[in-house]
PDB file of N, CA and C in Angstrom:
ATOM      1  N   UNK A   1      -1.655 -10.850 -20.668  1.00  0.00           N
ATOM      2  CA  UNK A   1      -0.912  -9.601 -20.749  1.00  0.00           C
ATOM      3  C   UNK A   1      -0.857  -9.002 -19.339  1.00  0.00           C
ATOM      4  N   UNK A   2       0.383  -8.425 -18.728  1.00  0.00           N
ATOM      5  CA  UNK A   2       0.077  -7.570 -17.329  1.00  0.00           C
ATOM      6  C   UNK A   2      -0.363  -6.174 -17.547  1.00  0.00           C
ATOM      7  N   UNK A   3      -0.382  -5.811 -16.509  1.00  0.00           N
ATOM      8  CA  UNK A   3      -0.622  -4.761 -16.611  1.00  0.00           C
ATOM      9  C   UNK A   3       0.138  -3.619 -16.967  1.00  0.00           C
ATOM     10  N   UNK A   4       1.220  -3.894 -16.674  1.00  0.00           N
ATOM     11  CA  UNK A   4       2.524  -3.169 -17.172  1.00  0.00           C
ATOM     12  C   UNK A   4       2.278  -3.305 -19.101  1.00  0.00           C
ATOM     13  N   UNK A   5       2.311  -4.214 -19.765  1.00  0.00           N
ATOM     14  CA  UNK A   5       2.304  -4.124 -21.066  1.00  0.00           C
ATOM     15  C   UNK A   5       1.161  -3.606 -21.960  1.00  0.00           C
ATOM     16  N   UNK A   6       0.132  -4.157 -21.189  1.00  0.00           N
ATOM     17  CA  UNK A   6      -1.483  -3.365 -21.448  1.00  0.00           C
ATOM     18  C   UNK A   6      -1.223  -1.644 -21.581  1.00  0.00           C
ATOM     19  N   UNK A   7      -0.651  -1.255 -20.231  1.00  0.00           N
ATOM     20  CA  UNK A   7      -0.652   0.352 -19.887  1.00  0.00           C
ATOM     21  C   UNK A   7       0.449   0.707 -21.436  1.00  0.00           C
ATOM     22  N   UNK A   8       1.793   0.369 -21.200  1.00  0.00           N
ATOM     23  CA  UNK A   8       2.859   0.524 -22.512  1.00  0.00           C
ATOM     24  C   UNK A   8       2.104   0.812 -24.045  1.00  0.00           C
ATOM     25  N   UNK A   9       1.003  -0.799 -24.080  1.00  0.00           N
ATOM     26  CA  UNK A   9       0.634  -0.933 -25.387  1.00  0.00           C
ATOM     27  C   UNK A   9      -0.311   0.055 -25.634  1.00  0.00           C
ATOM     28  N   UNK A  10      -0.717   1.122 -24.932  1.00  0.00           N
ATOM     29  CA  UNK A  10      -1.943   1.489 -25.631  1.00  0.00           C
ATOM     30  C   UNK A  10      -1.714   2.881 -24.891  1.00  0.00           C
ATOM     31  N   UNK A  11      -0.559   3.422 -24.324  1.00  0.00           N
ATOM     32  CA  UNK A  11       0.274   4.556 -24.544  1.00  0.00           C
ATOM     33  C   UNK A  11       1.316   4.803 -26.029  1.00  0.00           C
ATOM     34  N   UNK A  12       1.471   3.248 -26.621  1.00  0.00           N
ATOM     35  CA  UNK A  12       2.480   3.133 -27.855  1.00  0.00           C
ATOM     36  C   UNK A  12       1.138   3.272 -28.809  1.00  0.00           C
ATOM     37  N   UNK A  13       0.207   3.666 -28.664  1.00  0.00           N
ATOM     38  CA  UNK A  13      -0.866   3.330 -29.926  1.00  0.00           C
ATOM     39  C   UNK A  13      -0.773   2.488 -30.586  1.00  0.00           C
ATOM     40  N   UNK A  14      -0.629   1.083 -29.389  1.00  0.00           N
ATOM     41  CA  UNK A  14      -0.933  -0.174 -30.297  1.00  0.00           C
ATOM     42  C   UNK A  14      -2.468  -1.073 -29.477  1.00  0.00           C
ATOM     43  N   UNK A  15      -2.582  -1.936 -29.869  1.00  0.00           N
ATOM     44  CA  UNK A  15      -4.037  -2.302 -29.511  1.00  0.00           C
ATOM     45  C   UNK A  15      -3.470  -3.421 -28.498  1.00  0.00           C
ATOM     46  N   UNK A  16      -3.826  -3.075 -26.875  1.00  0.00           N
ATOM     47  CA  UNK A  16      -3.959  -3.846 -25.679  1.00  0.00           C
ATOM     48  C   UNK A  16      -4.799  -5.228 -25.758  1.00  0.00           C
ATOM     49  N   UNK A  17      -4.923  -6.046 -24.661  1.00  0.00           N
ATOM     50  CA  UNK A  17      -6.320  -6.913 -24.534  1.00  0.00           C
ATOM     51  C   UNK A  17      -7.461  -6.372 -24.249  1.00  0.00           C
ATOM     52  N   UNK A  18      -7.003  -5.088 -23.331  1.00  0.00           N
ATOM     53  CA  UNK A  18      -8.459  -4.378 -22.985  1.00  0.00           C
ATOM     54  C   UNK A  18      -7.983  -3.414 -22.338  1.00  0.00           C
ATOM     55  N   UNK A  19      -8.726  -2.359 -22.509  1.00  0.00           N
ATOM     56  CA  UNK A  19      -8.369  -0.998 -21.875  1.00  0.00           C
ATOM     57  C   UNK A  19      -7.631  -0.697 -20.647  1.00  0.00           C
ATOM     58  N   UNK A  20      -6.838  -0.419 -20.080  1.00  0.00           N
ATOM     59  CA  UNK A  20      -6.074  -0.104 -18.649  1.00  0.00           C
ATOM     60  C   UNK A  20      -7.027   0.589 -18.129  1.00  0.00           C
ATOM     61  N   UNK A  21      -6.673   0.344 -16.929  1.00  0.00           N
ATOM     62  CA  UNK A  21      -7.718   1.061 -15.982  1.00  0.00           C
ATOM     63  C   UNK A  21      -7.312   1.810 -14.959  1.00  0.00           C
ATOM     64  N   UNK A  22      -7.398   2.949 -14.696  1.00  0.00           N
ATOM     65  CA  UNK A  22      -6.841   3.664 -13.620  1.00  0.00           C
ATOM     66  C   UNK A  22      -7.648   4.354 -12.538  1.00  0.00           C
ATOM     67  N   UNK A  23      -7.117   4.059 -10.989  1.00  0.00           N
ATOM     68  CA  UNK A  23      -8.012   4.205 -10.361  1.00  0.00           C
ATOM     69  C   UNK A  23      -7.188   5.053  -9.052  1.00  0.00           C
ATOM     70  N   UNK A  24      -8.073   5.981  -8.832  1.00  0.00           N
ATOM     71  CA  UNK A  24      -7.698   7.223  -7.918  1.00  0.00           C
ATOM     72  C   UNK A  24      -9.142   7.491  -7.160  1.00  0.00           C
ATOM     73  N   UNK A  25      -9.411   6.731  -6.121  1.00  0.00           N
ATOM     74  CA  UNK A  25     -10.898   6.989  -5.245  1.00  0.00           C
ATOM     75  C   UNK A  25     -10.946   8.248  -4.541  1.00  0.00           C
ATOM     76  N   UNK A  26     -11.418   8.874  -4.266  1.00  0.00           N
ATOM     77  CA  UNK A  26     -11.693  10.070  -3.242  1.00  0.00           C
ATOM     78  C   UNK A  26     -11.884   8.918  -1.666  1.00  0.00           C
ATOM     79  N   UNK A  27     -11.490   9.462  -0.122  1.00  0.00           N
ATOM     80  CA  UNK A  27     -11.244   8.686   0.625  1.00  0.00           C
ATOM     81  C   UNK A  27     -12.610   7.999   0.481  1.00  0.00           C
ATOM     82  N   UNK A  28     -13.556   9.039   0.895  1.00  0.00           N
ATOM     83  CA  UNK A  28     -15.058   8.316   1.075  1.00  0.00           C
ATOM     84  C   UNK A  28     -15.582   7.322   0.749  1.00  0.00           C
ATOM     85  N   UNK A  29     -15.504   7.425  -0.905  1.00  0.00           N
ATOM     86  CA  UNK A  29     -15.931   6.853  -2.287  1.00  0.00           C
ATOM     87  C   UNK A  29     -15.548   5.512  -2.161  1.00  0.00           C
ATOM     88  N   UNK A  30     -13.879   5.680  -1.552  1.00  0.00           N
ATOM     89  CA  UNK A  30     -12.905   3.981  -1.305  1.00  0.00           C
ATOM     90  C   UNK A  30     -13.196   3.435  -0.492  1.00  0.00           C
ATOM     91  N   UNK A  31     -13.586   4.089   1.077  1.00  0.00           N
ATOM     92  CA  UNK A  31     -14.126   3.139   2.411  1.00  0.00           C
ATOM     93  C   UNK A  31     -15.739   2.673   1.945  1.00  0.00           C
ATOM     94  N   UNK A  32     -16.285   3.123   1.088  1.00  0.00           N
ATOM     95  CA  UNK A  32     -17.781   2.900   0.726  1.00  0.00           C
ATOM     96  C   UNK A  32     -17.780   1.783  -0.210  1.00  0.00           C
ATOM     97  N   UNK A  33     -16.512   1.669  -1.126  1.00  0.00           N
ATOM     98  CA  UNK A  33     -16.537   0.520  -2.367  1.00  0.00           C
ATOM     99  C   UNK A  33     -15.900  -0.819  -1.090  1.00  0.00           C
ATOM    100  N   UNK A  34     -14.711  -0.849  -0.049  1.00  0.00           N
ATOM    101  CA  UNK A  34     -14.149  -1.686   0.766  1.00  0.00           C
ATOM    102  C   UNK A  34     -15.893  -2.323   1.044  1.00  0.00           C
ATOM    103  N   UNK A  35     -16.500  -1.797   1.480  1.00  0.00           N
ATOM    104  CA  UNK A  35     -17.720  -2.454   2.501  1.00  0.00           C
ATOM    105  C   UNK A  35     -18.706  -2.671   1.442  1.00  0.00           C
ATOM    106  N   UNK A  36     -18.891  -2.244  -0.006  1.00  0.00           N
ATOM    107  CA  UNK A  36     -19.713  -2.811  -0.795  1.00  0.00           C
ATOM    108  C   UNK A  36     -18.981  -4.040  -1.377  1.00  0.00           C
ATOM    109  N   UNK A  37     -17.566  -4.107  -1.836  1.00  0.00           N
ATOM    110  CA  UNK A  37     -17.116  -5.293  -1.953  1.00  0.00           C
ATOM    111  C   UNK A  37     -16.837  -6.526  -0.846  1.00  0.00           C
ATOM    112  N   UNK A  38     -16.974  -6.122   0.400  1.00  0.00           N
ATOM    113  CA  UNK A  38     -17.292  -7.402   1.412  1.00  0.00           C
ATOM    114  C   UNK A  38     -15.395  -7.189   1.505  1.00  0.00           C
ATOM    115  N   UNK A  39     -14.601  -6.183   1.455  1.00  0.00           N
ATOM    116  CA  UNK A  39     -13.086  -6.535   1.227  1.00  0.00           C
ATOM    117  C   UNK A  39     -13.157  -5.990   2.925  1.00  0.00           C
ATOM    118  N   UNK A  40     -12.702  -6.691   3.837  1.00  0.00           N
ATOM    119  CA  UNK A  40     -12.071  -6.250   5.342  1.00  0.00           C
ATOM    120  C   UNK A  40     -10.738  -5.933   5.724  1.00  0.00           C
ATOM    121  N   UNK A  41     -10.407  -4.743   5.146  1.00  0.00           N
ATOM    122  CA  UNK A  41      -8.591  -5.083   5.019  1.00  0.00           C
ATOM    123  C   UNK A  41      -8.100  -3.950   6.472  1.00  0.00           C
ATOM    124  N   UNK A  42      -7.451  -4.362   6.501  1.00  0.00           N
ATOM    125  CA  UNK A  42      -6.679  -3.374   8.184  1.00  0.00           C
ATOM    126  C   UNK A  42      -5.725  -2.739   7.588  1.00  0.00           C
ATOM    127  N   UNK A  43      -5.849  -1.284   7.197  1.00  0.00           N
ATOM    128  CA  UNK A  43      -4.723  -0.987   6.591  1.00  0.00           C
ATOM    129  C   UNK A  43      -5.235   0.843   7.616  1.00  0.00           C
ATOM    130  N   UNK A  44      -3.745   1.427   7.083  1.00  0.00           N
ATOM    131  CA  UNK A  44      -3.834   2.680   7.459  1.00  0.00           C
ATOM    132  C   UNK A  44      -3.854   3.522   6.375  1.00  0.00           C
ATOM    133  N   UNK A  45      -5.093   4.084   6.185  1.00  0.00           N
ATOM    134  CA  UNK A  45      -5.469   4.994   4.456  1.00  0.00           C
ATOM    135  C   UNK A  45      -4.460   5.846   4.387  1.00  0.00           C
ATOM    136  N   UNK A  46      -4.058   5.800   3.180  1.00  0.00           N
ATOM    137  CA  UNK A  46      -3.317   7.133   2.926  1.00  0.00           C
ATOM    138  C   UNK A  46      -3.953   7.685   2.215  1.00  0.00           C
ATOM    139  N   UNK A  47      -3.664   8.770   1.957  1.00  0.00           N
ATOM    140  CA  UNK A  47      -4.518   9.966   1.388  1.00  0.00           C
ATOM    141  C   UNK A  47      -2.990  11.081   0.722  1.00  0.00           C
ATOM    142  N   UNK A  48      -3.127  10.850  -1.209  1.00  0.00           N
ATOM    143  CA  UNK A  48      -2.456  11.659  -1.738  1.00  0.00           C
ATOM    144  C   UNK A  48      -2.962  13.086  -1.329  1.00  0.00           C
ATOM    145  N   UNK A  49      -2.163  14.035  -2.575  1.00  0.00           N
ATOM    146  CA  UNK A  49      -2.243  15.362  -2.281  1.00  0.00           C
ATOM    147  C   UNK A  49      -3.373  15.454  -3.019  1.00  0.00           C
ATOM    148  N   UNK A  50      -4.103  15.455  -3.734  1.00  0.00           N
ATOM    149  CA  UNK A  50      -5.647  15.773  -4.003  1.00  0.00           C
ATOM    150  C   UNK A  50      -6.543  14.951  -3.424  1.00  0.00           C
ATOM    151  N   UNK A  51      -6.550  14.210  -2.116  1.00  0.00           N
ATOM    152  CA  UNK A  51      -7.286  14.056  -1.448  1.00  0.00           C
ATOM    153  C   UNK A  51      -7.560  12.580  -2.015  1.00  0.00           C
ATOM    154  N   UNK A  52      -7.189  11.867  -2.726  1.00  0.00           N
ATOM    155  CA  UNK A  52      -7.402  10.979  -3.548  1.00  0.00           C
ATOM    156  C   UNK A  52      -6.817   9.577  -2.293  1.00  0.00           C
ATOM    157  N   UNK A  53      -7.719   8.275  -1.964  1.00  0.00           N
ATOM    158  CA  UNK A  53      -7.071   7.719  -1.463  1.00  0.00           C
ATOM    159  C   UNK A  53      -6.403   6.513  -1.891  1.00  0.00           C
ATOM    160  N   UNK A  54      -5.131   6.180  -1.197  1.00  0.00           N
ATOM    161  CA  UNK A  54      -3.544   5.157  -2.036  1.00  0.00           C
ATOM    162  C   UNK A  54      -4.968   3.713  -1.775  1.00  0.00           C
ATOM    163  N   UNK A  55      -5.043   2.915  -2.856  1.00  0.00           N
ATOM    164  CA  UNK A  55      -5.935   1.927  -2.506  1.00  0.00           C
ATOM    165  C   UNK A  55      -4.936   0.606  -2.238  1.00  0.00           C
ATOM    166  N   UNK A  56      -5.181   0.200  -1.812  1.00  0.00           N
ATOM    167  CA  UNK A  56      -4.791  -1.594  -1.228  1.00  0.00           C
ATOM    168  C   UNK A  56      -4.640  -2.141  -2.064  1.00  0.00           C
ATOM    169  N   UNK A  57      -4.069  -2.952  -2.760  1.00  0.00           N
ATOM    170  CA  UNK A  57      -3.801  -4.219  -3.580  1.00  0.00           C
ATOM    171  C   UNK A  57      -4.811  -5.067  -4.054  1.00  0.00           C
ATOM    172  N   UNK A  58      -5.459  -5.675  -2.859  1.00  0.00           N
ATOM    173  CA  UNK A  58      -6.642  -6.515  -2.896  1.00  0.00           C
ATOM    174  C   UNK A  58      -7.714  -6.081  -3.281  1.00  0.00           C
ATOM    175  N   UNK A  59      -7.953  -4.500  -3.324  1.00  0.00           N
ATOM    176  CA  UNK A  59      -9.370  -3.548  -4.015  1.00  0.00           C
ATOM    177  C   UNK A  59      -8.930  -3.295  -5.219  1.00  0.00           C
ATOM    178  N   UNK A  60      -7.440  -3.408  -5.688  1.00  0.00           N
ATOM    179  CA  UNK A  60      -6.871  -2.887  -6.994  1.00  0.00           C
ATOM    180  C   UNK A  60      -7.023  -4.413  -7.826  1.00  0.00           C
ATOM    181  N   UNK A  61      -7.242  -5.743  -7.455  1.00  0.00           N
ATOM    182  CA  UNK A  61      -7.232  -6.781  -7.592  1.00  0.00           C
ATOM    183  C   UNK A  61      -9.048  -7.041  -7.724  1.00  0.00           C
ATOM    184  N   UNK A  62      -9.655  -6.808  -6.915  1.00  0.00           N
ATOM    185  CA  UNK A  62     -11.177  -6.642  -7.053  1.00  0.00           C
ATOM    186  C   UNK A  62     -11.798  -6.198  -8.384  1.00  0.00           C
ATOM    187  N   UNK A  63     -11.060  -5.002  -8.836  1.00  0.00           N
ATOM    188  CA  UNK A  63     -11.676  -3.978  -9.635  1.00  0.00           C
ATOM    189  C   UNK A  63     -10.865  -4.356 -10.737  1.00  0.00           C
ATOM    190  N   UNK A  64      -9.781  -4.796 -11.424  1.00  0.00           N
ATOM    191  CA  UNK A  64      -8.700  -5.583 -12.084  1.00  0.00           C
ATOM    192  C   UNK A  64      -8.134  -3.893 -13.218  1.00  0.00           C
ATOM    193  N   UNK A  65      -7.798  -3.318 -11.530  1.00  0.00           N
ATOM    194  CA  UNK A  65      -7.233  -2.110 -11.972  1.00  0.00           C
ATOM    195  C   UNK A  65      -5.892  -2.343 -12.173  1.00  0.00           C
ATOM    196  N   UNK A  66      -5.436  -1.676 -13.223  1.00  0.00           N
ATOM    197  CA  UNK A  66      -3.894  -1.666 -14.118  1.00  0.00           C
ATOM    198  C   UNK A  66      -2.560  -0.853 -13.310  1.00  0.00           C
ATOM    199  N   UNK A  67      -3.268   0.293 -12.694  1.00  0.00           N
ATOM    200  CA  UNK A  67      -2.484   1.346 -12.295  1.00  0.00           C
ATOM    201  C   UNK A  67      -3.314   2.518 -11.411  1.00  0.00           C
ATOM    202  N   UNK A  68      -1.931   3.138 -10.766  1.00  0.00           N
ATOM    203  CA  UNK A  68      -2.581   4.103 -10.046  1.00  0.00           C
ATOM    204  C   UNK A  68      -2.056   5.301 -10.532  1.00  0.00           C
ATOM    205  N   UNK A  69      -2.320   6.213 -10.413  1.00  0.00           N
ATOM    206  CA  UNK A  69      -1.522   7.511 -10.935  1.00  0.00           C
ATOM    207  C   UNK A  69      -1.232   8.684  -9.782  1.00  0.00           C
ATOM    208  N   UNK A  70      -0.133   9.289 -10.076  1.00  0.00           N
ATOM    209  CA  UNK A  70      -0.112  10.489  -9.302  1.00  0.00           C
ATOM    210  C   UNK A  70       0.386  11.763  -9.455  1.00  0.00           C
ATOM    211  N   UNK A  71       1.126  12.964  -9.024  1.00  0.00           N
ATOM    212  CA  UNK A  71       1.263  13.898  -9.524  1.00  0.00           C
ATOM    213  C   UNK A  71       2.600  14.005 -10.458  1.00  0.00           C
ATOM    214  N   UNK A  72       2.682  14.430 -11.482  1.00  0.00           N
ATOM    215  CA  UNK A  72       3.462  14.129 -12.833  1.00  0.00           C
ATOM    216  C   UNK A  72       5.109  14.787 -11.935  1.00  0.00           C
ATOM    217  N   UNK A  73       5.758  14.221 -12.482  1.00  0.00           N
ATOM    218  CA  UNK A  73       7.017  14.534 -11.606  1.00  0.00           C
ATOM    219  C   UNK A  73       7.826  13.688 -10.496  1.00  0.00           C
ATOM    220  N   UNK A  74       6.812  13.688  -9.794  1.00  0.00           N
ATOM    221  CA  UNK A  74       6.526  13.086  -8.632  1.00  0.00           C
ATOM    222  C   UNK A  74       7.568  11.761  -8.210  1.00  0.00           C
ATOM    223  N   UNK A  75       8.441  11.787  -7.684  1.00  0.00           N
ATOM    224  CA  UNK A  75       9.137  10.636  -7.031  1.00  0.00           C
ATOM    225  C   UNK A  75       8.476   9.931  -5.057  1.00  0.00           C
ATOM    226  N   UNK A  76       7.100  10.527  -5.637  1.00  0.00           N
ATOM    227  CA  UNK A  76       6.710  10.071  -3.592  1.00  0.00           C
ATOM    228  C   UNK A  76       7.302   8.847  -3.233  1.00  0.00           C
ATOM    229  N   UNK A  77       7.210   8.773  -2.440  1.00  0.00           N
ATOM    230  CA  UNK A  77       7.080   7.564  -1.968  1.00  0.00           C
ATOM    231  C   UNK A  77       6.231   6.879  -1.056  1.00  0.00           C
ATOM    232  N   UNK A  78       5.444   5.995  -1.286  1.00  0.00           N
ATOM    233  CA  UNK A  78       4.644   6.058   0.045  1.00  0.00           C
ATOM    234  C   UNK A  78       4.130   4.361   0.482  1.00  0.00           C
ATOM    235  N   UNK A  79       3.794   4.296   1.907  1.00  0.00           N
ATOM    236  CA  UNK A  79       3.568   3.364   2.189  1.00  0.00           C
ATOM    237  C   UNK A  79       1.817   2.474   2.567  1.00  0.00           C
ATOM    238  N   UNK A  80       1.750   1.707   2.076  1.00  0.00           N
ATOM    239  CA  UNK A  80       0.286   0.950   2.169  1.00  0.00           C
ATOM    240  C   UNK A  80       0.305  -0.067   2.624  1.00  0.00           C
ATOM    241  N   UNK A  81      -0.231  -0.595   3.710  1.00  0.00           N
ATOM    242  CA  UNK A  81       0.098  -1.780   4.477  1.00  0.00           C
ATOM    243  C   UNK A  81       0.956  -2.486   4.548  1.00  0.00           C
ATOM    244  N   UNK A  82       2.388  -1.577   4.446  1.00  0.00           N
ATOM    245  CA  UNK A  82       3.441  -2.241   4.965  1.00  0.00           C
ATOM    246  C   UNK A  82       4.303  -2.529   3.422  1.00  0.00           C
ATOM    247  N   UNK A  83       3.449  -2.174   2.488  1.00  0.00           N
ATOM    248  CA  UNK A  83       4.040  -2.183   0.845  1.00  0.00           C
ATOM    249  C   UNK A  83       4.394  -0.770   0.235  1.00  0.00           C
ATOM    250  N   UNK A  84       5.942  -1.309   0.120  1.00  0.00           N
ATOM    251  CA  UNK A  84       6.603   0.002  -0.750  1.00  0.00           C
ATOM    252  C   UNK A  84       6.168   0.347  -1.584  1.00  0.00           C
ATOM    253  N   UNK A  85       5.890   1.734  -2.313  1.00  0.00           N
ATOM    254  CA  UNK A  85       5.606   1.955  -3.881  1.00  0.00           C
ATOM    255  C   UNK A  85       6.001   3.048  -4.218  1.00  0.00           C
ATOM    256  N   UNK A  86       6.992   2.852  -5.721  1.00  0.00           N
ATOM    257  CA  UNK A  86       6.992   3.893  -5.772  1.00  0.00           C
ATOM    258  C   UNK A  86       5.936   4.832  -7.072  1.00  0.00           C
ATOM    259  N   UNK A  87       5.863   6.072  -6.672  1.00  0.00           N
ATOM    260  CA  UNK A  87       4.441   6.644  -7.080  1.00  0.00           C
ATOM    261  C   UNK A  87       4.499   7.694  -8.277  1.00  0.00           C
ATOM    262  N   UNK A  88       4.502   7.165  -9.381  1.00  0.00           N
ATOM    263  CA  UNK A  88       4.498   8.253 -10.771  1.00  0.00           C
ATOM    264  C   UNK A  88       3.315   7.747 -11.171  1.00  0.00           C
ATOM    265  N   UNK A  89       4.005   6.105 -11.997  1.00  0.00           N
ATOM    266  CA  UNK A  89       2.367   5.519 -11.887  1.00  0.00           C
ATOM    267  C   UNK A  89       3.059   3.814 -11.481  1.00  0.00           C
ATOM    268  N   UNK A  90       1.969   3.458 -10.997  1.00  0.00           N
ATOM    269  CA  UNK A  90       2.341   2.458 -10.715  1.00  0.00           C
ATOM    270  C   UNK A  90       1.715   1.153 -11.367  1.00  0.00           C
ATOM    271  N   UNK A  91       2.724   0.165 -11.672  1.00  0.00           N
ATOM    272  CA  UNK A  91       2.552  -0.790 -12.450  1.00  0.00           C
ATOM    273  C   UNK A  91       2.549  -2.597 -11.940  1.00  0.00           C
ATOM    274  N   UNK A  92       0.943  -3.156 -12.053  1.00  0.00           N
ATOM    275  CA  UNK A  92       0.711  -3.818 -11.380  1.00  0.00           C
ATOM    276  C   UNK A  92       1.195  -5.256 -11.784  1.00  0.00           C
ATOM    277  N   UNK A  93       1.491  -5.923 -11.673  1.00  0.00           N
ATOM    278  CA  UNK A  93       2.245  -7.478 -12.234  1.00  0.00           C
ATOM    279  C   UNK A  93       1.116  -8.400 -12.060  1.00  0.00           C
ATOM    280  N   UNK A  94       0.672  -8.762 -12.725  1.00  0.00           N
ATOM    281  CA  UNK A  94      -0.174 -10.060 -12.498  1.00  0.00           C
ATOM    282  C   UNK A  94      -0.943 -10.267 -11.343  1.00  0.00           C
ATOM    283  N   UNK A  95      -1.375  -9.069 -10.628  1.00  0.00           N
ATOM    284  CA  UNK A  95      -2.384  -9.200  -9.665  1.00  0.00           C
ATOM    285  C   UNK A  95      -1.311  -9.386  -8.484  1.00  0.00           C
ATOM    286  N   UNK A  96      -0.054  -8.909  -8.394  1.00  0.00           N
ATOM    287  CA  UNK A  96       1.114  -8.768  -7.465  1.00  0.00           C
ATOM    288  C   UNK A  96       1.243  -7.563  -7.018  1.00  0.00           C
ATOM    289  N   UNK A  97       1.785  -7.363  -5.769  1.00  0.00           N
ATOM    290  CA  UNK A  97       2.083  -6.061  -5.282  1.00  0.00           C
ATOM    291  C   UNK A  97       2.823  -5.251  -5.383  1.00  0.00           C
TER     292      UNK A  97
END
Protein backbone atom coordinates (compact mmCIF):
# COMPACT_ATOMS: atom_id res chain seq x y z
CA UNK A 1 0.00 0.00 0.00
CA UNK A 2 1.62 3.74 -0.44
CA UNK A 3 1.39 6.06 1.42
CA UNK A 4 -0.97 8.05 -0.37
CA UNK A 5 -3.72 5.16 0.03
CA UNK A 6 -2.81 4.26 3.69
CA UNK A 7 -3.33 8.25 4.55
CA UNK A 8 -6.98 8.17 2.11
CA UNK A 9 -7.88 4.75 3.79
CA UNK A 10 -8.00 5.62 7.23
CA UNK A 11 -9.21 9.32 6.67
CA UNK A 12 -12.27 7.20 4.67
CA UNK A 13 -12.71 5.11 7.98
CA UNK A 14 -11.61 2.17 6.37
CA UNK A 15 -8.87 -0.10 7.82
CA UNK A 16 -5.12 0.78 6.31
CA UNK A 17 -2.01 -1.78 6.60
CA UNK A 18 -0.88 0.29 9.40
CA UNK A 19 -1.33 3.53 10.80
CA UNK A 20 0.05 6.73 8.72
CA UNK A 21 2.45 8.50 10.22
CA UNK A 22 3.02 12.07 10.35
CA UNK A 23 5.97 13.84 11.03
CA UNK A 24 6.67 17.59 11.82
CA UNK A 25 10.25 17.76 13.96
CA UNK A 26 11.01 20.95 15.80
CA UNK A 27 14.57 22.10 14.05
CA UNK A 28 16.62 20.76 17.03
CA UNK A 29 14.77 17.53 17.65
CA UNK A 30 15.51 16.86 13.48
CA UNK A 31 19.40 17.79 13.44
CA UNK A 32 19.57 15.46 16.73
CA UNK A 33 17.46 12.38 15.05
CA UNK A 34 19.96 13.16 11.37
CA UNK A 35 23.13 12.29 13.72
CA UNK A 36 21.35 9.57 15.82
CA UNK A 37 20.33 7.91 12.59
CA UNK A 38 24.02 8.02 11.10
CA UNK A 39 21.83 10.02 7.98
CA UNK A 40 24.71 12.79 6.53
CA UNK A 41 22.58 14.69 4.20
CA UNK A 42 23.75 18.36 2.86
CA UNK A 43 20.70 20.01 2.66
CA UNK A 44 19.61 23.62 3.57
CA UNK A 45 16.87 23.25 6.63
CA UNK A 46 13.90 24.81 6.13
CA UNK A 47 11.99 25.77 8.83
CA UNK A 48 7.91 26.11 8.46
CA UNK A 49 5.91 28.75 10.21
CA UNK A 50 5.69 27.00 13.62
CA UNK A 51 9.14 26.48 13.71
CA UNK A 52 8.67 22.94 12.66
CA UNK A 53 11.55 21.64 10.39
CA UNK A 54 10.67 20.55 6.23
CA UNK A 55 12.52 16.99 6.75
CA UNK A 56 14.51 15.33 3.80
CA UNK A 57 13.21 12.38 2.08
CA UNK A 58 15.83 10.01 3.24
CA UNK A 59 14.82 10.78 7.23
CA UNK A 60 11.10 10.54 5.96
CA UNK A 61 12.29 7.09 4.44
CA UNK A 62 14.27 6.15 7.77
CA UNK A 63 11.28 6.66 9.97
CA UNK A 64 8.70 5.11 7.08
CA UNK A 65 6.83 8.36 7.53
CA UNK A 66 3.54 8.68 5.29
CA UNK A 67 3.28 12.46 5.26
CA UNK A 68 4.09 15.77 6.30
CA UNK A 69 1.58 18.29 7.25
CA UNK A 70 1.18 21.95 7.23
CA UNK A 71 -0.90 24.93 7.79
CA UNK A 72 -4.61 24.08 6.62
CA UNK A 73 -5.18 26.25 3.58
CA UNK A 74 -1.96 26.56 2.75
CA UNK A 75 -0.72 26.41 -0.97
CA UNK A 76 3.32 26.99 0.21
CA UNK A 77 5.51 26.04 -1.63
CA UNK A 78 8.74 25.13 -0.66
CA UNK A 79 12.01 23.83 -1.46
CA UNK A 80 14.27 20.84 0.14
CA UNK A 81 17.33 19.90 -1.46
CA UNK A 82 16.57 20.94 -4.62
CA UNK A 83 12.91 18.98 -4.37
CA UNK A 84 9.70 20.68 -5.18
CA UNK A 85 6.74 20.18 -2.82
CA UNK A 86 3.85 21.14 -2.70
CA UNK A 87 2.71 21.70 1.06
CA UNK A 88 -1.00 20.99 2.46
CA UNK A 89 0.02 17.55 3.12
CA UNK A 90 2.21 15.80 1.42
CA UNK A 91 1.98 12.43 -0.06
CA UNK A 92 4.80 10.04 -0.18
CA UNK A 93 4.92 7.27 -3.14
CA UNK A 94 6.70 4.31 -2.32
CA UNK A 95 9.59 5.75 -0.51
CA UNK A 96 9.83 8.44 -3.66
CA UNK A 97 10.17 12.03 -3.54
Amino acid sequence: MTSRQRVVEAIEHRQPDRTPIDFNPVADFYLKLKEHLGLEIDENLSVGFMEEAIPHPKVLDALGADMISGPAGSALEITNSGIDRLLTFIWRHGGQP
